[in-house]
C-alpha atoms as a PDB file:
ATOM      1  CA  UNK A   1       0.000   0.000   0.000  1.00  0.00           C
ATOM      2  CA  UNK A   2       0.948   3.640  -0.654  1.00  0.00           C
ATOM      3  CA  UNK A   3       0.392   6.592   1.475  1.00  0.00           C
ATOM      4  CA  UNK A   4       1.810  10.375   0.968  1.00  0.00           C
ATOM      5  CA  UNK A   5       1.840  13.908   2.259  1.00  0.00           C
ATOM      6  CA  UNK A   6       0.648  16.569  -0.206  1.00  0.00           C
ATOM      7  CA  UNK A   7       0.757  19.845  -0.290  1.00  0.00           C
ATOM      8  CA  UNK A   8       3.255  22.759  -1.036  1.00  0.00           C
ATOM      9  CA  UNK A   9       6.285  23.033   0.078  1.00  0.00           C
ATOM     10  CA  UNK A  10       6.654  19.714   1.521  1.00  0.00           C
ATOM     11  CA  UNK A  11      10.129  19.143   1.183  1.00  0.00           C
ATOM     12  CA  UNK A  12      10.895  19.276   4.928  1.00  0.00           C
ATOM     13  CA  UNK A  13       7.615  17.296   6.238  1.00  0.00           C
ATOM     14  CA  UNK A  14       8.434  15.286   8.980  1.00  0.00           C
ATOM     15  CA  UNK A  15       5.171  12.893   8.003  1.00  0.00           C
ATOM     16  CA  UNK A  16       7.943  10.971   5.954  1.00  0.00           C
ATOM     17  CA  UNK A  17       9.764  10.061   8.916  1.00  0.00           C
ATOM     18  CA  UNK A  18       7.174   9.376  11.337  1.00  0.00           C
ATOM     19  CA  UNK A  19       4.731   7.036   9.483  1.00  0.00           C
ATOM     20  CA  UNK A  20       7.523   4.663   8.067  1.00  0.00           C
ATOM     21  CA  UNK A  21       8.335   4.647  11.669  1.00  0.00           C
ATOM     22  CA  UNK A  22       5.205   3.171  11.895  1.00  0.00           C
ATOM     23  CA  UNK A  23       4.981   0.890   9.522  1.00  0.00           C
ATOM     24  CA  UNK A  24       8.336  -0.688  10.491  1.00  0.00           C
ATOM     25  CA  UNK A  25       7.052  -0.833  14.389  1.00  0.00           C
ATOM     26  CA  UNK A  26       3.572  -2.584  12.769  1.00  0.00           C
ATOM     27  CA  UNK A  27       5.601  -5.066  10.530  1.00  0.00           C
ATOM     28  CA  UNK A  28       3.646  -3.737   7.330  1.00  0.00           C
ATOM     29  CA  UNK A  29       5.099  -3.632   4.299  1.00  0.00           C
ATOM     30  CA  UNK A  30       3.794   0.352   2.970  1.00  0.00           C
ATOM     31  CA  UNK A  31       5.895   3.529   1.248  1.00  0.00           C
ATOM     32  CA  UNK A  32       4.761   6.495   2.654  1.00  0.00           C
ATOM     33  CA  UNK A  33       5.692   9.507  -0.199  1.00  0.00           C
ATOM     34  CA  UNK A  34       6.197  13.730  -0.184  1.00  0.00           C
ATOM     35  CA  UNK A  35       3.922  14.862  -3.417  1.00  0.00           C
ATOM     36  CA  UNK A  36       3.943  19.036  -4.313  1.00  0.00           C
ATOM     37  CA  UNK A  37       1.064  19.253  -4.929  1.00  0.00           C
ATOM     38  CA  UNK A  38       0.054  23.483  -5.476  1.00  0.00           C
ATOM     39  CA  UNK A  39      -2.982  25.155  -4.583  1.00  0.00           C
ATOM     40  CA  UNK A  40      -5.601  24.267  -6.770  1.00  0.00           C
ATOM     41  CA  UNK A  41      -4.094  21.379  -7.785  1.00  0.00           C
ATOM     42  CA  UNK A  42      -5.597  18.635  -5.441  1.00  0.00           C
ATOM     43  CA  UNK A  43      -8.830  17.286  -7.204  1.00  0.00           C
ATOM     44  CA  UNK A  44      -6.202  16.777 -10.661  1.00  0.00           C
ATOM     45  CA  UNK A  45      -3.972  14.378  -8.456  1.00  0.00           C
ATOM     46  CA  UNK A  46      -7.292  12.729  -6.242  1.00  0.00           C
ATOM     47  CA  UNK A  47      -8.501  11.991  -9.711  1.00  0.00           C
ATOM     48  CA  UNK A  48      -5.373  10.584 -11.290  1.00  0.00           C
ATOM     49  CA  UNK A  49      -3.978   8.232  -7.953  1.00  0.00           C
ATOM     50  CA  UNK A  50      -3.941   4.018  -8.900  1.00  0.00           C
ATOM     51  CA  UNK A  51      -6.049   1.819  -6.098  1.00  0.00           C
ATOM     52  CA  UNK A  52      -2.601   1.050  -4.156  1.00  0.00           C
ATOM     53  CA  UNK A  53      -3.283   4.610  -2.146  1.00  0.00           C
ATOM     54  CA  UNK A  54      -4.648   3.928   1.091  1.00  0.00           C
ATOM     55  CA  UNK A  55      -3.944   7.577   2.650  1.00  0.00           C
ATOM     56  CA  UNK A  56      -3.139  10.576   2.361  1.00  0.00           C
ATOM     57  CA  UNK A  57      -1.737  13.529   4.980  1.00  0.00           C
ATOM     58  CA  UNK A  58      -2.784  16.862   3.768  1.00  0.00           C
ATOM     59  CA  UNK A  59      -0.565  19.885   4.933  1.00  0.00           C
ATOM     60  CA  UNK A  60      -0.994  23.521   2.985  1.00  0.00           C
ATOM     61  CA  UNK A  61      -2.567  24.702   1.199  1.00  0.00           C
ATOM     62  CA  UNK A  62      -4.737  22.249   0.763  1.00  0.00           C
ATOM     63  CA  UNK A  63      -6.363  21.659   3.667  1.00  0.00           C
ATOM     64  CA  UNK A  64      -9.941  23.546   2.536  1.00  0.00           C
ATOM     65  CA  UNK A  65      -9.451  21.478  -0.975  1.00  0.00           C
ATOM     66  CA  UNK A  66      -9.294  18.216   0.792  1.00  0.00           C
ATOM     67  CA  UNK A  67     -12.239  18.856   2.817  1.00  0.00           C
ATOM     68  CA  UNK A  68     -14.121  19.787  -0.260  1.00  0.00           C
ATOM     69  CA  UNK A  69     -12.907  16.970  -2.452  1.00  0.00           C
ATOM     70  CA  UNK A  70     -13.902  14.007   0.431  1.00  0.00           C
ATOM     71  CA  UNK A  71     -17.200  12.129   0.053  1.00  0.00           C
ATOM     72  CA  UNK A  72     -17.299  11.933   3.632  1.00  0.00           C
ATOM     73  CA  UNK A  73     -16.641  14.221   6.580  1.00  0.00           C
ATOM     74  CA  UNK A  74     -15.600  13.603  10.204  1.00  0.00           C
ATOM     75  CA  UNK A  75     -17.634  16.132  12.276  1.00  0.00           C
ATOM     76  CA  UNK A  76     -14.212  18.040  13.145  1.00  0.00           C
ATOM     77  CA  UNK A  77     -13.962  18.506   9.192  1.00  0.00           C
ATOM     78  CA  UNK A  78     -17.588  20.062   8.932  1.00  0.00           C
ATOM     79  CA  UNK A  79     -16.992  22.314  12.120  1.00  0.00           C
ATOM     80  CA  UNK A  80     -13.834  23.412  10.525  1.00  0.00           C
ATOM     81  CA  UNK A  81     -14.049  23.283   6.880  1.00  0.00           C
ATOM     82  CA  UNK A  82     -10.532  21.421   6.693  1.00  0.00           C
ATOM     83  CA  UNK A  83      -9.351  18.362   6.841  1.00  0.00           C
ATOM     84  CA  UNK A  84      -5.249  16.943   6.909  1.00  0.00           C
ATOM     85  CA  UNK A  85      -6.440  13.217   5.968  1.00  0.00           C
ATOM     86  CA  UNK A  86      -7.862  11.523   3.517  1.00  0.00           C
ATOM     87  CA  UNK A  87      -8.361   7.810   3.400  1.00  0.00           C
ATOM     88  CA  UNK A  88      -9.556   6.022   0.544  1.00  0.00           C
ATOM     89  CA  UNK A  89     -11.339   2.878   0.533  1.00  0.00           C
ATOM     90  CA  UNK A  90     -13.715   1.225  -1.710  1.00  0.00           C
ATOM     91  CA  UNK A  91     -13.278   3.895  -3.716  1.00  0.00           C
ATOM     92  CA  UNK A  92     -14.958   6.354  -1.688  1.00  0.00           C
ATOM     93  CA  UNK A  93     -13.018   9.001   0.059  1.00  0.00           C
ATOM     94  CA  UNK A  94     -13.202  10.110   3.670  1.00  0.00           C
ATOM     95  CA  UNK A  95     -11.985  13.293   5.262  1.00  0.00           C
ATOM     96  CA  UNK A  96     -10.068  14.142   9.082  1.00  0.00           C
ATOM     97  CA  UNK A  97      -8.910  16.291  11.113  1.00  0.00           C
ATOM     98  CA  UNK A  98      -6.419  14.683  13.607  1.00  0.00           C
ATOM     99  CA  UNK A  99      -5.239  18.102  14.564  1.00  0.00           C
ATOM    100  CA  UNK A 100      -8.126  18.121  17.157  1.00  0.00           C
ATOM    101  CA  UNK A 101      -7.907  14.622  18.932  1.00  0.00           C
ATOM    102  CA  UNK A 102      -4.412  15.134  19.031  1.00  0.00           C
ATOM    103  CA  UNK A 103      -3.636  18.379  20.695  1.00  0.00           C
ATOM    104  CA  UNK A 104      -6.597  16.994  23.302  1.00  0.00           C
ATOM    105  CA  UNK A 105      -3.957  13.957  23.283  1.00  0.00           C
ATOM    106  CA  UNK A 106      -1.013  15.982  23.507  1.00  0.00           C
ATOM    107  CA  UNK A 107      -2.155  18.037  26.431  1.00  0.00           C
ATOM    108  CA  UNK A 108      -3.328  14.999  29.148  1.00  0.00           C
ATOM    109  CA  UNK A 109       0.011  13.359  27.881  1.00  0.00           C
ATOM    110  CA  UNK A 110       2.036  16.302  29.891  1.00  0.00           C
ATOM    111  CA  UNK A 111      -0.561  16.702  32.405  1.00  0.00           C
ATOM    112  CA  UNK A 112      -1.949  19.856  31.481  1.00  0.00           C
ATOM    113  CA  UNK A 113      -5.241  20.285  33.059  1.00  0.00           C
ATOM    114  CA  UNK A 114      -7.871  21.817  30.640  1.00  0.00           C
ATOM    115  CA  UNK A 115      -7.932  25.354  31.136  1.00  0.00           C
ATOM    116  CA  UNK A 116     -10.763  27.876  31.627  1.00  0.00           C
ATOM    117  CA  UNK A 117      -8.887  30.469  29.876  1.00  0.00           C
ATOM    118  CA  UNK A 118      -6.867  30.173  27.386  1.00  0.00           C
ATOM    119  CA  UNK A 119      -4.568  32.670  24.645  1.00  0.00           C
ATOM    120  CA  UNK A 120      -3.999  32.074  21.567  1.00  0.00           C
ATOM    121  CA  UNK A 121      -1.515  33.513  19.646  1.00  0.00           C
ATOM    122  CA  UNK A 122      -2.646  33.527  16.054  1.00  0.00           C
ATOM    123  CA  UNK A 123      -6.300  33.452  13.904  1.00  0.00           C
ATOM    124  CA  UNK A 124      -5.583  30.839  10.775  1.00  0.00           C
ATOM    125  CA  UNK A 125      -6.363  26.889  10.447  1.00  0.00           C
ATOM    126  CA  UNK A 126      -4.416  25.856  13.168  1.00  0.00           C
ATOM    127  CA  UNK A 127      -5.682  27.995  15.598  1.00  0.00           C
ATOM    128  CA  UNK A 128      -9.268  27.262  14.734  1.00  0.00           C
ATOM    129  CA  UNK A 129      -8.517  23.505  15.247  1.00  0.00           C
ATOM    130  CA  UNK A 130      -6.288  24.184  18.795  1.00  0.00           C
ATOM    131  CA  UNK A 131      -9.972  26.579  19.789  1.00  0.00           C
ATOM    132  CA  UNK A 132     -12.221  23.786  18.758  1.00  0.00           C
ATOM    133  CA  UNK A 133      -9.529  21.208  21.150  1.00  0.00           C
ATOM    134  CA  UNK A 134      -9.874  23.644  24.068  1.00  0.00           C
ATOM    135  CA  UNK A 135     -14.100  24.519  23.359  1.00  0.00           C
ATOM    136  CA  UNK A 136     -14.496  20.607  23.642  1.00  0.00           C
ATOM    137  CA  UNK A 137     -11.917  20.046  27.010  1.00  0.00           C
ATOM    138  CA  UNK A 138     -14.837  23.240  28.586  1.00  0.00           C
ATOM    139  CA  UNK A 139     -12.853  26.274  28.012  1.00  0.00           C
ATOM    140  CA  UNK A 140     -14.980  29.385  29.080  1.00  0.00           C
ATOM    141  CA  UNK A 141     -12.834  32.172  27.328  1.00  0.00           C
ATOM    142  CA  UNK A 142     -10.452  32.672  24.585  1.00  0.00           C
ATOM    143  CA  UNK A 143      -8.445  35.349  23.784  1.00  0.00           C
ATOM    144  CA  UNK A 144      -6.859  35.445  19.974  1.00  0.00           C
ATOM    145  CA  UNK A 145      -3.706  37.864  19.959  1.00  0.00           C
ATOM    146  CA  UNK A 146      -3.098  38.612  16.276  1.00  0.00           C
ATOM    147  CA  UNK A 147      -1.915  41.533  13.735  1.00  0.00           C
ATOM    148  CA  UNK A 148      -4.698  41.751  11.843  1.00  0.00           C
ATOM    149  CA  UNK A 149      -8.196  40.821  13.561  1.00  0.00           C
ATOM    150  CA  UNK A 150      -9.649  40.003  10.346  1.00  0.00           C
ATOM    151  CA  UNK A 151      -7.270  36.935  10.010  1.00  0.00           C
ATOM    152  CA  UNK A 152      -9.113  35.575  13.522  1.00  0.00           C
ATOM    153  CA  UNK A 153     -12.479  35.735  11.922  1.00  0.00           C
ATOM    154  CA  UNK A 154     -12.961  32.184  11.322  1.00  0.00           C
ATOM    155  CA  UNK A 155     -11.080  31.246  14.296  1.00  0.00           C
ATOM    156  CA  UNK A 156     -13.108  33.379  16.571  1.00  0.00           C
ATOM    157  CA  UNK A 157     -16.291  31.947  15.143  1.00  0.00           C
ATOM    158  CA  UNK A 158     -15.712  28.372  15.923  1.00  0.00           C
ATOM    159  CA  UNK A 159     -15.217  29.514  19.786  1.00  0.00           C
ATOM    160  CA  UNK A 160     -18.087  31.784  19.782  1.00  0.00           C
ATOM    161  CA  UNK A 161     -20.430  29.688  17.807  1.00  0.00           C
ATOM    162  CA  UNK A 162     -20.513  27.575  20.717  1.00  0.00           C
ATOM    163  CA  UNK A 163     -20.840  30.021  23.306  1.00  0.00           C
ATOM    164  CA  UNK A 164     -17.191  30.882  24.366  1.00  0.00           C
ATOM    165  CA  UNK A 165     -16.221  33.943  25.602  1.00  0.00           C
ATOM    166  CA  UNK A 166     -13.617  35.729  23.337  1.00  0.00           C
ATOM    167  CA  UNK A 167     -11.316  38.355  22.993  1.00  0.00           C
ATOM    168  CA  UNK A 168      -9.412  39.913  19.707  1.00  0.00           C
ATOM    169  CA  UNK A 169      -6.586  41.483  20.718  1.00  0.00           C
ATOM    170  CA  UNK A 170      -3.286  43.087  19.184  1.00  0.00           C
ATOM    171  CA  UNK A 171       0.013  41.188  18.741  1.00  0.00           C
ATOM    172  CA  UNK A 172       1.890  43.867  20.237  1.00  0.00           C
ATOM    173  CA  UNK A 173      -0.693  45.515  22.897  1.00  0.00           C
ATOM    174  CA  UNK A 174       0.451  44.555  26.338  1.00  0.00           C
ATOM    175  CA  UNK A 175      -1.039  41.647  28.184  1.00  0.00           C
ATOM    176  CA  UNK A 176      -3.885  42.920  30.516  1.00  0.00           C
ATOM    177  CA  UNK A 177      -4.827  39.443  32.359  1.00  0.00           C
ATOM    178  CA  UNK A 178      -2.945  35.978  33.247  1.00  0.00           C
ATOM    179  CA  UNK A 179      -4.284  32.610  31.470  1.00  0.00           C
ATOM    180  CA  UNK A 180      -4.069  28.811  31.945  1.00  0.00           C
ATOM    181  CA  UNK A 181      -3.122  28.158  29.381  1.00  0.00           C
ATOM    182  CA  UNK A 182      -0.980  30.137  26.062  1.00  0.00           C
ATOM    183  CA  UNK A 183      -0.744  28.230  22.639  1.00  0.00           C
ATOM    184  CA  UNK A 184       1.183  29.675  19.714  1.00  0.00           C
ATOM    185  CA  UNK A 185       0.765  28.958  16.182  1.00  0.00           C
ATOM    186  CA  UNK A 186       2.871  31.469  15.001  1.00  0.00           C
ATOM    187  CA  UNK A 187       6.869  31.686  14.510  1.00  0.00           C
ATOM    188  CA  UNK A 188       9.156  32.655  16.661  1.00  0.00           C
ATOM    189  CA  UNK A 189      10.756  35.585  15.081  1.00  0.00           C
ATOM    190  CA  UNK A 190       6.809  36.941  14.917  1.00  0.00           C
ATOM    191  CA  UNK A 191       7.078  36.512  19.031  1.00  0.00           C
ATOM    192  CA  UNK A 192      10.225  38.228  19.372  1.00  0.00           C
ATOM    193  CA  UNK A 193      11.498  39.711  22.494  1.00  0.00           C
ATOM    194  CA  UNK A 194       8.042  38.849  23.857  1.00  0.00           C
ATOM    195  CA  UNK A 195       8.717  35.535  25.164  1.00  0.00           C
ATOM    196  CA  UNK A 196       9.170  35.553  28.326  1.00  0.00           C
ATOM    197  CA  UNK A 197       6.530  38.239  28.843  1.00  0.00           C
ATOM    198  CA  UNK A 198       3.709  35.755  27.262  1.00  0.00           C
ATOM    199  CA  UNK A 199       5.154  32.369  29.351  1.00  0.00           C
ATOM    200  CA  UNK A 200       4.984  34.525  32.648  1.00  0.00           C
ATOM    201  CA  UNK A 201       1.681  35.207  32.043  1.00  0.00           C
ATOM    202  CA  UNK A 202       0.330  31.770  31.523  1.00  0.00           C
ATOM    203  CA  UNK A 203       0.329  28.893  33.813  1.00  0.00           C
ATOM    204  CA  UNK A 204       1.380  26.212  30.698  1.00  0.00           C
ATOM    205  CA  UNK A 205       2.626  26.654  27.569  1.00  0.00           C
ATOM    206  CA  UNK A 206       1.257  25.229  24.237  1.00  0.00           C
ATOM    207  CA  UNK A 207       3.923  25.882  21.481  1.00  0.00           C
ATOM    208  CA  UNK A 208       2.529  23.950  18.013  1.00  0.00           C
ATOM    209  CA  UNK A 209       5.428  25.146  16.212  1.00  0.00           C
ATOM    210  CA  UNK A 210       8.447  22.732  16.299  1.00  0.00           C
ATOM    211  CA  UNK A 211      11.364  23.994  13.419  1.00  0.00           C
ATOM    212  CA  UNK A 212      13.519  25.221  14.296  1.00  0.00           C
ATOM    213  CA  UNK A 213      14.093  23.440  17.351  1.00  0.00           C
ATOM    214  CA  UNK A 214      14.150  24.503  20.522  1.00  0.00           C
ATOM    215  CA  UNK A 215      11.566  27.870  19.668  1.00  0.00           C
ATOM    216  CA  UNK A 216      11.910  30.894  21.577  1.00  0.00           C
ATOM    217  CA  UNK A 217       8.924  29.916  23.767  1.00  0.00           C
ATOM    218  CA  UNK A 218      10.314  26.525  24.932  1.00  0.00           C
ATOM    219  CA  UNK A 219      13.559  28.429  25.787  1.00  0.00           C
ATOM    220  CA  UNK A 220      11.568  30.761  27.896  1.00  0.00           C
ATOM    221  CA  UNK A 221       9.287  27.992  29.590  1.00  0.00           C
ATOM    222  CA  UNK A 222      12.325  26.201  30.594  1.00  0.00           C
ATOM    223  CA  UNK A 223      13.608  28.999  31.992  1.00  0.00           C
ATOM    224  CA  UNK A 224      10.874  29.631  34.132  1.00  0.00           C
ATOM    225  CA  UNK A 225      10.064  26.139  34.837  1.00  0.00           C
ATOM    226  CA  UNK A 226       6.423  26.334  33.272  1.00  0.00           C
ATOM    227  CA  UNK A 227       5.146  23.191  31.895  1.00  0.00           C
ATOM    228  CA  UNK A 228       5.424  22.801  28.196  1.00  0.00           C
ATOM    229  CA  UNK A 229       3.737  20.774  25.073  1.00  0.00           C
ATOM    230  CA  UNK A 230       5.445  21.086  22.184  1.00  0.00           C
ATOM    231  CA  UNK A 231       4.902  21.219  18.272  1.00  0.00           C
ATOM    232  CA  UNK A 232       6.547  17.133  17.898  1.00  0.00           C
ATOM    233  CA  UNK A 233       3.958  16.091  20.503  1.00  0.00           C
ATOM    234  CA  UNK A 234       1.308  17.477  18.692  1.00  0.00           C
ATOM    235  CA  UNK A 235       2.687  16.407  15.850  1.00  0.00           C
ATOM    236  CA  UNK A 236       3.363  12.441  17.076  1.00  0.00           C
ATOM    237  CA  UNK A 237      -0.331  12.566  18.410  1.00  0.00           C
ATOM    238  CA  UNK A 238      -1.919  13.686  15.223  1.00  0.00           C
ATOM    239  CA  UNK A 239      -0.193  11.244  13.258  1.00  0.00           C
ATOM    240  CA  UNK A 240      -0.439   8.454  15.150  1.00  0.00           C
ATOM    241  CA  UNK A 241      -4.665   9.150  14.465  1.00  0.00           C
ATOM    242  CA  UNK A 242      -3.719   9.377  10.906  1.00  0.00           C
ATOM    243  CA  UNK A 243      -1.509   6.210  10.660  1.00  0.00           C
ATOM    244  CA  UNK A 244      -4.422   4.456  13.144  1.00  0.00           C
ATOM    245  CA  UNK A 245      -6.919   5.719  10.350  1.00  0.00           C
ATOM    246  CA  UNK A 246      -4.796   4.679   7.440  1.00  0.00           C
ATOM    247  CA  UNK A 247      -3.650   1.127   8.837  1.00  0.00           C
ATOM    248  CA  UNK A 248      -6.359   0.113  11.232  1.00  0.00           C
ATOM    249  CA  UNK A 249      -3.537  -0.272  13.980  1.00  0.00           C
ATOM    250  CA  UNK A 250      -2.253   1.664  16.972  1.00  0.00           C
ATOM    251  CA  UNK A 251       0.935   2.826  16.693  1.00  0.00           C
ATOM    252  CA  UNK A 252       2.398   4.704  19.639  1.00  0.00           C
ATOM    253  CA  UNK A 253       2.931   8.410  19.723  1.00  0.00           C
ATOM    254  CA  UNK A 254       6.523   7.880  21.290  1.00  0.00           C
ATOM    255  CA  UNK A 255       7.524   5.826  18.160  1.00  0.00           C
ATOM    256  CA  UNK A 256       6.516   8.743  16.140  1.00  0.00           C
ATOM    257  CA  UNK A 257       8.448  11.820  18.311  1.00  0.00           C
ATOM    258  CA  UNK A 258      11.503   9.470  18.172  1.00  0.00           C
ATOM    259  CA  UNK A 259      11.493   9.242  14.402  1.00  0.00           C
ATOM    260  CA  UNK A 260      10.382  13.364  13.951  1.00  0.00           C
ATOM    261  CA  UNK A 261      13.017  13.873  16.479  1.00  0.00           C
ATOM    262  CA  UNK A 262      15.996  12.147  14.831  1.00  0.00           C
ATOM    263  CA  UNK A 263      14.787  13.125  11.545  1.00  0.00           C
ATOM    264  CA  UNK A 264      15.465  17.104  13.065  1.00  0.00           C
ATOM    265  CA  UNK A 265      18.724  16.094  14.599  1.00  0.00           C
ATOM    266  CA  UNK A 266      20.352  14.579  11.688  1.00  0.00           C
ATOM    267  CA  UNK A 267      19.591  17.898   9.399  1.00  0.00           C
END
């Protein structure tokens, strides 16, 4: 069987890495690809693939497309309007998001308890799927810290669709109140000098992004001994749903970091 990560650039996934992983620790005998695949370009390649595909992980910016393209849609998918999976069988096509189950995942893995107030810093597709993660674990409030509040508009309507609390705020306006919990979906060099600032002002940190490695936040959390979940284990959570999906068999998360992990050292 064949499985693949689409979108563009994909060059530097880590999905290689992590799913072959897999299928060595699950004895199967499956390639797992990169495919560019531009924007725009996704129904083409759906149409064209041979009946050896079994999955496929879905990174930018194709996300919406792959959503559109399924025959089938996980509720996360319909909340969100994107999906990063596709599986194929029988010819019909079915579409995820293990973004969701797998920060939820990532979070009781380190012991963070689910917060009643939460930052996040960001408005785009990940930070819809982190608000949707924290409105099912009973957040109350959610505050989106952004540069331009019209990028948080679909972020801000998942939350408040389902009666959260929320705030739009400024990247660089000063932090008025202290949260449970901060996640970051942006990059480091967008955070700044701010870094210590934000982790002070949360009681756990949430940092999706992963490369490069260490970011700015997890520097900053260390140094003030806050607890941290990091970009590889949301990462290791999310695919290990997706390979689970795909293969029909649990594959542990911690075979997945490992492999991401390596992968990151040895470039």
């Amino acid at each position: 069987m064949l499985c693949a990560i689409l979108g563009s650039p994909v060059a530097h996934s880590l999905s290689p890495a992590m799913h072959r992983a897999a299928y060595a620790a699950l004895d199967l005998d499956w390639a797992y690809e990169r495919v560019e695949v531009g924007e725009g370009g996704l129904a083409a390649f759906m149409t064209a693939l041979g009946d050896d595909v079994r999955g496929l992980s879905v990174t930018a910016p194709l996300k919406r497309e792959a959503a559109a393209f399924a025959h089938q849609r996980s509720e996360d998918v319909e909340v969100l309007g994107v999906a990063n999976t596709l599986v194929i069988e029988d010819g019909l096509v079915s579409a995820h998001n293990t973004d969701v189950p797998g920060a939820a995942a990532a979070l009781d893995e380190l012991g963070v308890k689910p917060p009643i107030v939460a930052r996040i810093l960001g408005g785009g597709a990940t930070a819809a799927s982190v608000a949707l993660t924290l409105v099912r674990l009973g957040v109350e409030e959610i505050e989106f810290v952004v540069r331009d509040p019209s990028r948080a508009a679909e972020a801000e309507a998942v939350a408040r669709g389902r009666g959260i609390g929320v705030t739009v705020r400024l990247l660089d306006e000063p932090l008025i109140n202290r949260v449970d919990l901060l996640v970051s979906t942006i990059p480091g060099d967008a955070i700044g000098t701010r870094s210590h600032e934000l982790v002070d002002s949360s009681r756990a940190v949430f940092d999706v992004v992963y490369d490069p490695w260490p970011t700015v936040l997890a520097h900053a959390a260390a140094d003030s001994s806050t607890p941290l979940v990091t970009g590889l284990d949301l990462l290791a959570h999310q695919a290990a749903f997706q390979v689970e999906l795909m293969t029909g068999s649990y594959v542990s998360p911690q075979v997945l970091r490992e492999a991401a992990l390596a992968e990151l050292s040895a470039r």
